[in-house]
Protein backbone atom coordinates (compact mmCIF):
# COMPACT_ATOMS: atom_id res chain seq x y z
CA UNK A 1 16.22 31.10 34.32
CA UNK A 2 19.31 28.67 33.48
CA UNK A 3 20.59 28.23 30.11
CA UNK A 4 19.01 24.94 27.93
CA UNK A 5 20.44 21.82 29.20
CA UNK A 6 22.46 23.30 32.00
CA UNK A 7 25.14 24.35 29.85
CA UNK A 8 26.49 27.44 31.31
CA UNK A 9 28.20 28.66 28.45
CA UNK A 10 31.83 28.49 29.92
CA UNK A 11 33.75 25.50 30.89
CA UNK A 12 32.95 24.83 33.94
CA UNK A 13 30.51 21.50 34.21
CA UNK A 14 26.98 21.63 33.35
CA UNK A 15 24.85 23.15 36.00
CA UNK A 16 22.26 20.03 36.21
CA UNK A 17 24.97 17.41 37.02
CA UNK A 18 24.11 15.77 33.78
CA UNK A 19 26.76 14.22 31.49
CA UNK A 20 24.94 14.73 27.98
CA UNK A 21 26.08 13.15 24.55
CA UNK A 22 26.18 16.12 22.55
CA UNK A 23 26.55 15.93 18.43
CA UNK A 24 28.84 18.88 17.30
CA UNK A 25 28.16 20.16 14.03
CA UNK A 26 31.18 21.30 12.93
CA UNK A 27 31.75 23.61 9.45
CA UNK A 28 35.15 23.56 9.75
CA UNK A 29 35.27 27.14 10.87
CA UNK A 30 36.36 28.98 13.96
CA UNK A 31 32.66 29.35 15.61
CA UNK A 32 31.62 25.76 15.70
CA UNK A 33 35.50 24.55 16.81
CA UNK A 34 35.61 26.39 19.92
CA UNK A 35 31.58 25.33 20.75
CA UNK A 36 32.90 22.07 20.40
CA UNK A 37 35.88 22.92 22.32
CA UNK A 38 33.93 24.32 25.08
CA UNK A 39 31.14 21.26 25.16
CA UNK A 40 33.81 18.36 25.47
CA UNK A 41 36.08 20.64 28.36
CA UNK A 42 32.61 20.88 30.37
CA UNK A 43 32.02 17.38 31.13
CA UNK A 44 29.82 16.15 28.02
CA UNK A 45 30.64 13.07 25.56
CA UNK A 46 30.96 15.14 22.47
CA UNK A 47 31.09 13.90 18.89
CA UNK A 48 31.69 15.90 15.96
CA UNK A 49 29.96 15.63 12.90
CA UNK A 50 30.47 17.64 9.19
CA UNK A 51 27.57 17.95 7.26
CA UNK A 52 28.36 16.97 3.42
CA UNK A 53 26.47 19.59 1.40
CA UNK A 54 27.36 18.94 -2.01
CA UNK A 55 27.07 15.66 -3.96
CA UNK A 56 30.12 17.23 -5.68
CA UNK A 57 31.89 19.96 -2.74
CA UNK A 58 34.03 20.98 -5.83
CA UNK A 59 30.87 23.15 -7.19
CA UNK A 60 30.89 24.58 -3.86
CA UNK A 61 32.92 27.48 -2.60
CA UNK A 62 36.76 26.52 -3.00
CA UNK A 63 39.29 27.97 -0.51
CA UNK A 64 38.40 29.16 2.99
CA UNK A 65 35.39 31.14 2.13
CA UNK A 66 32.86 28.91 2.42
CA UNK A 67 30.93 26.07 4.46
CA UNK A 68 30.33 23.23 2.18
CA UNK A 69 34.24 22.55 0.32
CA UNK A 70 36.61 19.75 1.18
CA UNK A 71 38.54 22.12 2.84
CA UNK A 72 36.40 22.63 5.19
CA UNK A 73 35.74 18.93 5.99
CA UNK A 74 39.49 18.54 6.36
CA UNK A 75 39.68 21.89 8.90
CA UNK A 76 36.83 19.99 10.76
CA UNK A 77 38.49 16.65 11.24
CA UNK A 78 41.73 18.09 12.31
CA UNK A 79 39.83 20.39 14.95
CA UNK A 80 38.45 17.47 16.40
CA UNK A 81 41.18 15.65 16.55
CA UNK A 82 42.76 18.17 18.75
CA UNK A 83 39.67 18.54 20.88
CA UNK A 84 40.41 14.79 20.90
CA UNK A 85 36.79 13.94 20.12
CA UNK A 86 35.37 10.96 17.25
CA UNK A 87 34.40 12.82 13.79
CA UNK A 88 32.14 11.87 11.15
CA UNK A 89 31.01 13.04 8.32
CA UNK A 90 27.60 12.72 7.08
CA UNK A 91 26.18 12.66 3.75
CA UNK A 92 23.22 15.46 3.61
CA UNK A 93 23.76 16.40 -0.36
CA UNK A 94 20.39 15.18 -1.26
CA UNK A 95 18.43 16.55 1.55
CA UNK A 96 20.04 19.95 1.27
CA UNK A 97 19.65 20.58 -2.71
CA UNK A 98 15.88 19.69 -1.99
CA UNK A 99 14.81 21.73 0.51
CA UNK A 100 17.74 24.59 0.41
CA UNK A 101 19.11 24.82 -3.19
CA UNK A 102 15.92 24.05 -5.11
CA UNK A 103 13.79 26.60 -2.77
CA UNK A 104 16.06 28.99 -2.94
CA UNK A 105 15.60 28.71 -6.88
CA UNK A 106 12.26 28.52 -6.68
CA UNK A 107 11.65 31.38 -4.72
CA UNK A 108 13.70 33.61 -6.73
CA UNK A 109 11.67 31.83 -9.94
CA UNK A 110 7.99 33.47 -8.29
CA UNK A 111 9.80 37.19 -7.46
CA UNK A 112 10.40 36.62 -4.37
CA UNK A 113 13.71 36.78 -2.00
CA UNK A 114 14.35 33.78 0.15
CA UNK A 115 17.44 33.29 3.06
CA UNK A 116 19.02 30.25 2.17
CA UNK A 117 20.92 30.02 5.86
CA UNK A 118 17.38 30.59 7.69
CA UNK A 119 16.03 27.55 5.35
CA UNK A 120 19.44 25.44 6.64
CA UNK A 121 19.19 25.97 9.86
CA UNK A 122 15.42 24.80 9.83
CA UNK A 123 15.65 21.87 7.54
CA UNK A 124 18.82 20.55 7.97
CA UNK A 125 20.89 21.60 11.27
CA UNK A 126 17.89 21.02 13.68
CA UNK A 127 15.46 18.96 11.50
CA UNK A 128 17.36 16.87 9.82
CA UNK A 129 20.88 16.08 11.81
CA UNK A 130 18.82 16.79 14.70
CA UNK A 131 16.07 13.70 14.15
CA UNK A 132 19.16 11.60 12.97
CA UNK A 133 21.32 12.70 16.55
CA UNK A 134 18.20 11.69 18.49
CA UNK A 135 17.64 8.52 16.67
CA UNK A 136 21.05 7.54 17.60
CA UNK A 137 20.81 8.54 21.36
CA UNK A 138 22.48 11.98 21.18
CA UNK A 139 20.68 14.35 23.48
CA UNK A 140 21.82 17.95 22.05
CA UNK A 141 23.27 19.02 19.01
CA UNK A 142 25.71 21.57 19.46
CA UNK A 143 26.49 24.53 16.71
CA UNK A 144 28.99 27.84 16.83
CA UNK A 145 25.71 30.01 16.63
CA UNK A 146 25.64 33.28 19.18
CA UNK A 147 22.28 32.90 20.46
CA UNK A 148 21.49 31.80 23.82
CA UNK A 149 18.70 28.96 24.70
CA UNK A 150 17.43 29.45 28.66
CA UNK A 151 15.06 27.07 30.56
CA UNK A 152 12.56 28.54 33.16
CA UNK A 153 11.42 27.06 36.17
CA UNK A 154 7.85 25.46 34.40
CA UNK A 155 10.18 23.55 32.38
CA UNK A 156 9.62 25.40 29.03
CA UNK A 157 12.05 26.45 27.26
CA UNK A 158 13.25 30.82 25.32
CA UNK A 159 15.83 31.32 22.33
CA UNK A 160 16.93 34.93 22.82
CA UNK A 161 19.49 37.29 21.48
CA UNK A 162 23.79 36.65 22.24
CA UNK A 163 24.97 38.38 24.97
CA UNK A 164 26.96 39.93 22.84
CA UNK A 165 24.60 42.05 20.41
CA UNK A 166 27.16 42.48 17.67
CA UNK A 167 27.47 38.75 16.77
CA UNK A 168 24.03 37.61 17.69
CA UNK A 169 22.37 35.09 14.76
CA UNK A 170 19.09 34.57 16.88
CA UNK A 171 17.39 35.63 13.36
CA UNK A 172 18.86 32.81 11.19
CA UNK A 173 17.68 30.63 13.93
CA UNK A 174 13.97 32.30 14.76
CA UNK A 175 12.40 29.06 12.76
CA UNK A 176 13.35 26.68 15.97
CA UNK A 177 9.86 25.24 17.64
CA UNK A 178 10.83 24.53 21.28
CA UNK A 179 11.02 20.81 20.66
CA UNK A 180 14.15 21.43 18.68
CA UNK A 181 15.53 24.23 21.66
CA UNK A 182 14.71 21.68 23.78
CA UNK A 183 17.93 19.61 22.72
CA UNK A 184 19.88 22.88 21.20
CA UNK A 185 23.36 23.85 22.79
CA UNK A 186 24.88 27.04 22.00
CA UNK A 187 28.11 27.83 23.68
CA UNK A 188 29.31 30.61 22.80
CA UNK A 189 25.84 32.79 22.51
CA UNK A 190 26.40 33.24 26.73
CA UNK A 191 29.55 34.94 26.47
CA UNK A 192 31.04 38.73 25.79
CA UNK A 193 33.93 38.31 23.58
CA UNK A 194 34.72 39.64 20.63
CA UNK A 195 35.51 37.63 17.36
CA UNK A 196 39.45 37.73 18.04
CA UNK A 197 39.08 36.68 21.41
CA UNK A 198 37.55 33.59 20.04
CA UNK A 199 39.97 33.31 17.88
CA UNK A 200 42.30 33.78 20.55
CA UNK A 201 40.71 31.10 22.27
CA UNK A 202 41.41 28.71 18.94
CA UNK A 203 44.93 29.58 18.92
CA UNK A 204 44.75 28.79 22.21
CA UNK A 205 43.63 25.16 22.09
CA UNK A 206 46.05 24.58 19.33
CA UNK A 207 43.25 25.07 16.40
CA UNK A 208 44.11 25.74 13.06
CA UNK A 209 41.10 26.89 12.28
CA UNK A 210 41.72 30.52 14.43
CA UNK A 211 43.09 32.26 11.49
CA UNK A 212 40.48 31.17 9.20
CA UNK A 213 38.21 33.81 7.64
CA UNK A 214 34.06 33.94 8.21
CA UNK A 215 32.34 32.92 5.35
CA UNK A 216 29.55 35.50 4.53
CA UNK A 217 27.97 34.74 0.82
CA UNK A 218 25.91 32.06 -0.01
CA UNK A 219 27.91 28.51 0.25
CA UNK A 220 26.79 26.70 -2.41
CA UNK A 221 27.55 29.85 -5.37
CA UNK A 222 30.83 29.26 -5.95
CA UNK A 223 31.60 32.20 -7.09
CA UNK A 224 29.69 34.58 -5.10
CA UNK A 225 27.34 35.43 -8.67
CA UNK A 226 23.88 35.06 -7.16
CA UNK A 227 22.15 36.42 -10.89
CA UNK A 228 24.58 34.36 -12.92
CA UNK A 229 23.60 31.07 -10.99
CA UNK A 230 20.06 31.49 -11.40
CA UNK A 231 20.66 32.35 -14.91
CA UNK A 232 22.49 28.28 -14.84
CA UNK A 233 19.36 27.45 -13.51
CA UNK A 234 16.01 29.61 -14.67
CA UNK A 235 17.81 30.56 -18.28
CA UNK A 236 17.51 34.19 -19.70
CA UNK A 237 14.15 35.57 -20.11
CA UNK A 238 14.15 39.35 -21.34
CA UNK A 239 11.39 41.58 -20.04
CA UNK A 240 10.44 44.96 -19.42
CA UNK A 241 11.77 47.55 -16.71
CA UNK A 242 9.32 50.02 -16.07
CA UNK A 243 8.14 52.93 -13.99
CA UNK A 244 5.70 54.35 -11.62
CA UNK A 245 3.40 54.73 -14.54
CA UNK A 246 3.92 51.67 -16.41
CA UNK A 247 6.51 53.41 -18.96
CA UNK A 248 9.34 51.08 -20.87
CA UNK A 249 12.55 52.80 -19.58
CA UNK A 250 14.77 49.51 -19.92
CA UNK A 251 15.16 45.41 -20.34
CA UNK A 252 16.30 42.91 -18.62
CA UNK A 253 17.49 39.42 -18.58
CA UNK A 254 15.43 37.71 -15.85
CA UNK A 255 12.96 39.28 -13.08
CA UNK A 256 14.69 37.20 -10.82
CA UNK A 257 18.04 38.77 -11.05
CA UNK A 258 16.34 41.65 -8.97
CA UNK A 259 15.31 42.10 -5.26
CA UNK A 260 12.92 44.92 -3.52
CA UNK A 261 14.59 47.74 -2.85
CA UNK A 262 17.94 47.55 -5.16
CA UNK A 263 19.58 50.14 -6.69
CA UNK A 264 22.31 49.18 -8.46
CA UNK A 265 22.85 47.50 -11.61
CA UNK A 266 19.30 48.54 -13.27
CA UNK A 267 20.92 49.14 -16.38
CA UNK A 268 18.23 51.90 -16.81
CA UNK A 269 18.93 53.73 -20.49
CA UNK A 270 18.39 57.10 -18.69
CA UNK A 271 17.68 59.10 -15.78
CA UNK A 272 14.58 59.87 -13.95
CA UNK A 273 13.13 63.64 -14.89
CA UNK A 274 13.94 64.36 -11.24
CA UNK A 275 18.09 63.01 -11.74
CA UNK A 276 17.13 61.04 -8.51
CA UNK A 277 18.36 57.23 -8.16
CA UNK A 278 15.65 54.85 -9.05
CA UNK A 279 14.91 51.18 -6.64
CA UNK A 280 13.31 48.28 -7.64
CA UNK A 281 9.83 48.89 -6.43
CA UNK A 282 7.78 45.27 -7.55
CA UNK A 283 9.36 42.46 -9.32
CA UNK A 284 6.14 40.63 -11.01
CA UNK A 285 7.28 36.88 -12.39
CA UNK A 286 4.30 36.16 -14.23
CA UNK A 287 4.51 38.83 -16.77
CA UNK A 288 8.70 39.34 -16.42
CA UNK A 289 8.19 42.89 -15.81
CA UNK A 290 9.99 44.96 -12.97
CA UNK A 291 9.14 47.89 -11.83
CA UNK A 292 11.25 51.02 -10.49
CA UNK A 293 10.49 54.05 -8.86
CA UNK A 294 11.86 56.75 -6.40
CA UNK A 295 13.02 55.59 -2.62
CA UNK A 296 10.13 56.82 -1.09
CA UNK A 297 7.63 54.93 -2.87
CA UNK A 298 9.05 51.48 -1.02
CA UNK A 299 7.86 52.72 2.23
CA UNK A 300 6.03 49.95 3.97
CA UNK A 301 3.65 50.42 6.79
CA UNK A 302 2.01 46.69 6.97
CA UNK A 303 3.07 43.44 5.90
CA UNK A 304 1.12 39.75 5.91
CA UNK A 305 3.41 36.82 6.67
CA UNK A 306 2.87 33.00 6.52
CA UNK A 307 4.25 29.79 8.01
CA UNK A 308 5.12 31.08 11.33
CA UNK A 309 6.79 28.92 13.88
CA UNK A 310 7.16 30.01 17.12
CA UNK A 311 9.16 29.36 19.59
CA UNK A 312 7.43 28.18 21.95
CA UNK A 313 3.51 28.94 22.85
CA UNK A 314 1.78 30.82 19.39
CA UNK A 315 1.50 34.11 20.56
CA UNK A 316 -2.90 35.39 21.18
CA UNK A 317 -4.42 38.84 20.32
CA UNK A 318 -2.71 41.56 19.28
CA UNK A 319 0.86 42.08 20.85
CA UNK A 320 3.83 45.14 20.72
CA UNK A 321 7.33 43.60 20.24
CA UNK A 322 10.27 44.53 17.90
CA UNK A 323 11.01 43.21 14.69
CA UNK A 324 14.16 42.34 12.59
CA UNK A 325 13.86 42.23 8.82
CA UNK A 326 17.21 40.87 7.76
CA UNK A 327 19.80 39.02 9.16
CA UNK A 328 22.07 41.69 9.59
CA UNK A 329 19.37 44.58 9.98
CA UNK A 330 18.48 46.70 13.14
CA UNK A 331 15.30 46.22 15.19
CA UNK A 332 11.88 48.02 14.79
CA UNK A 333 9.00 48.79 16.54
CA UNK A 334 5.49 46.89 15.29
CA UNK A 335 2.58 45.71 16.14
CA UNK A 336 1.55 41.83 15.29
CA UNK A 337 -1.18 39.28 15.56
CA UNK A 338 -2.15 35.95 14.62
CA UNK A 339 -5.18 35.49 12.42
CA UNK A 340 -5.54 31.92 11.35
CA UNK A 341 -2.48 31.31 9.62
CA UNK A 342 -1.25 34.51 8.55
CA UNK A 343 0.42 36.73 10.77
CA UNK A 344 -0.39 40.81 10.46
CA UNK A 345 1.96 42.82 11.00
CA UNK A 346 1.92 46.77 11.45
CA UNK A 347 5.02 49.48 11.91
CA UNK A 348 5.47 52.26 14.31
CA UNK A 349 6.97 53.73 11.70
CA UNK A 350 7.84 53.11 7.81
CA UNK A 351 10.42 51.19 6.67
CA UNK A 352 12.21 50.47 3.47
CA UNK A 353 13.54 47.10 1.36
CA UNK A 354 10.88 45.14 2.48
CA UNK A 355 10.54 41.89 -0.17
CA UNK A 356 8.08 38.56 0.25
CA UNK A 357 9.97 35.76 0.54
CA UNK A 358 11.86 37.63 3.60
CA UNK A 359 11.66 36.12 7.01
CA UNK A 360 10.40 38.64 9.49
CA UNK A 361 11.41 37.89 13.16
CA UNK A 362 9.33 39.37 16.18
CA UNK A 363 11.30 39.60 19.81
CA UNK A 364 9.81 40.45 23.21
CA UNK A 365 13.06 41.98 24.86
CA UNK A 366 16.24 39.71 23.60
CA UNK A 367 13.62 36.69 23.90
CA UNK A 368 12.52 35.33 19.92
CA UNK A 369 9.12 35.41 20.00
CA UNK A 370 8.73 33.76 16.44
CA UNK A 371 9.01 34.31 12.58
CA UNK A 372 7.15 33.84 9.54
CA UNK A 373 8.15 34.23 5.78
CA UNK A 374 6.75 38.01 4.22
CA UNK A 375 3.97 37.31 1.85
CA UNK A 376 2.82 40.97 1.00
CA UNK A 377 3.61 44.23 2.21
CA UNK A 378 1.70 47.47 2.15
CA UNK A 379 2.95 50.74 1.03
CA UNK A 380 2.38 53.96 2.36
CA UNK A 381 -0.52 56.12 1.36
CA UNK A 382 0.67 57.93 -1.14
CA UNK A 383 2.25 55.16 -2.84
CA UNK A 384 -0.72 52.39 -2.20
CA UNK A 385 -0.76 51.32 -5.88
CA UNK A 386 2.72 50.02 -5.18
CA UNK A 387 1.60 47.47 -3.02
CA UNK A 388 3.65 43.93 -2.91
């Protein structure tokens, strides 16, 4: 197998002969200067390209911090003007509050807990910016992600994990169909270095991006208060928190100010009989209630998920592979398979924090097999009234 499009990963010139005209989407961060870095010193015609988020980036994360500020727009240009590539910037605002910032909203509205950089990467890095790159005759677009695209000898093309497990984002980017791998370029997902070496590499090239810090919260709450924006945006709405057996034991503001499987800030008047920390067990939107209950009872054993997109062939009958939960979770043993449109999913063993509106990623080996979005989940048997 060679990597998508020839490109090796390192600077040396792509493997295919092939000069490509690569679009660089560039945040303005460290990861996606040094990808465009690495494109342009391996032979392609690069052009970098910042994606304006925000109708108004000042409602956006200020300083360093985020993805989506004027800041970061600025950081961008002057990175590619020492790559010594052109740089626009183009106007995605509208595109992104519709099908990023209002889902996300909406999500949290019907109890359930969406990613909002999963949703990005599918609707506007490689659905949007990439039908507008091809339009204009680009053949890849090129992003910092550390995932790594390879194309086998039949011509089809794998996403699988960085070669470097401890930065690898293949999860954010499991929604990709092999149409859009097929003109994805990830440089730095083929090599094993470490965050300061890349850095190291930025200082290197003169970037003033290298001392920049990674943005990890949500880019377009400015100030990192995920409950108080959808407060802005859903209002208060008090309801009932309540146990196992449907007792009052506290209030709340909003149902969706809570998430499967959280502990803190419950605001629960008093303990359970046991003294035992209580989680949020069901979060139910249509009668404002939430639930709580002891850690065991969010054991999950089966979940149904919807939407998948695969990437590449749909997977047929039922098949063993690993699965990855969050974006920053570990890997677990299941079971899945396709029935119509729903994908069933089973677990070698239980596991814990498992909410609908997830994404749920499956993975033969480092290869990503697929995702889907969590619709239900089953609990264990001696919780099965707890069912999402």
């Amino acid at each position: 197998m060679t990597d998508s499009l020839g490109f090796p990963g390192a600077p040396s010139g792509p493997r295919d002969g092939r000069r490509l005209r690569v679009l660089a989407a560039m945040s303005g961060g460290v990861d996606s200067a040094v990808a465009a870095a690495r494109a342009a010193e391996a032979g392609h015609e690069v052009t970098g390209v910042h994606l304006a988020l925000s109708a108004n980036p000042q409602s956006f994360r200020t300083g360093a911090r985020g993805c989506c500020t004027i800041e970061d727009s600025r950081d961008a240009r002057r990175a590619a003007d020492v790559i010594g590539i052109p740089f626009y910037c183009w106007d995605l605002a509208e595109r992104f509050r519709e099908d990023v910032v209002e889902d996300f909203i909406a999500e949290y509205e019907a109890g359930r807990t969406p990613n909002p950089c999963l949703r990005c990467n599918e609707k506007i890095k490689f659905a949007a910016l990439l039908d507008k790159a091809l339009a204009l005759g680009f053949d890849a677009v090129c992003t910092g992600h550390y995932a790594t695209v390879v194309l086998n000898e039949d011509g089809t093309r794998e996403l699988h994990r960085a070669s470097d497990m401890a930065k690898d984002q293949s999860y954010v980017l499991g929604v990709l169909d092999e149409k859009q791998l097929a003109h994805a370029m990830f440089p730095l997902g083929d090599t094993l270095t470490t965050k300061d070496e890349i850095r190291a590499e930025a200082e290197r090239r003169g970037l003033a991006v290298a001392k920049k810090p990674d943005s990890h919260d949500i880019c377009f709450i400015a100030d990192g208060d995920t409950q108080g924006f959808l407060a802005k945006h859903l209002g208060t709405s008090e309801g009932d928190i309540v146990d196992e057996t449907g007792t009052k034991i506290g209030t709340h503001e909003g149902a969706y100010g809570f998430t499967i499987g959280q502990r803190k800030g419950l605001r629960i008047g008093h303990p359970a009989p046991d003294g035992k920390p209580r989680y949020v067990l069901d979060i139910s939107p249509v009668n404002n209630t939430v639930t709580v209950g002891p850690v065991e009872a969010l054991d999950v054993t089966a979940l149904t998920a919807i939407k998948p997109r695969w990437c590449g062939v749909a997977p047929e009958g039922v098949g063993t592979y690993t699965a990855q939960l969050r974006a920053h979770g570990g890997e677990t043993s299941v079971t899945a398979e396709l029935v119509g449109e729903e994908l069933r999913v089973s677990f070698a063993e239980p596991v814990r924090g498992v909410a609908p509106g997830q994404a749920i990623v499956l993975y033969d080996g480092t290869r990503v097999v697929g995702s889907a979005t969590i619709a239900a989940t089953d609990r264990a048997p001696a919780n099965a009234a707890h069912s999402g």
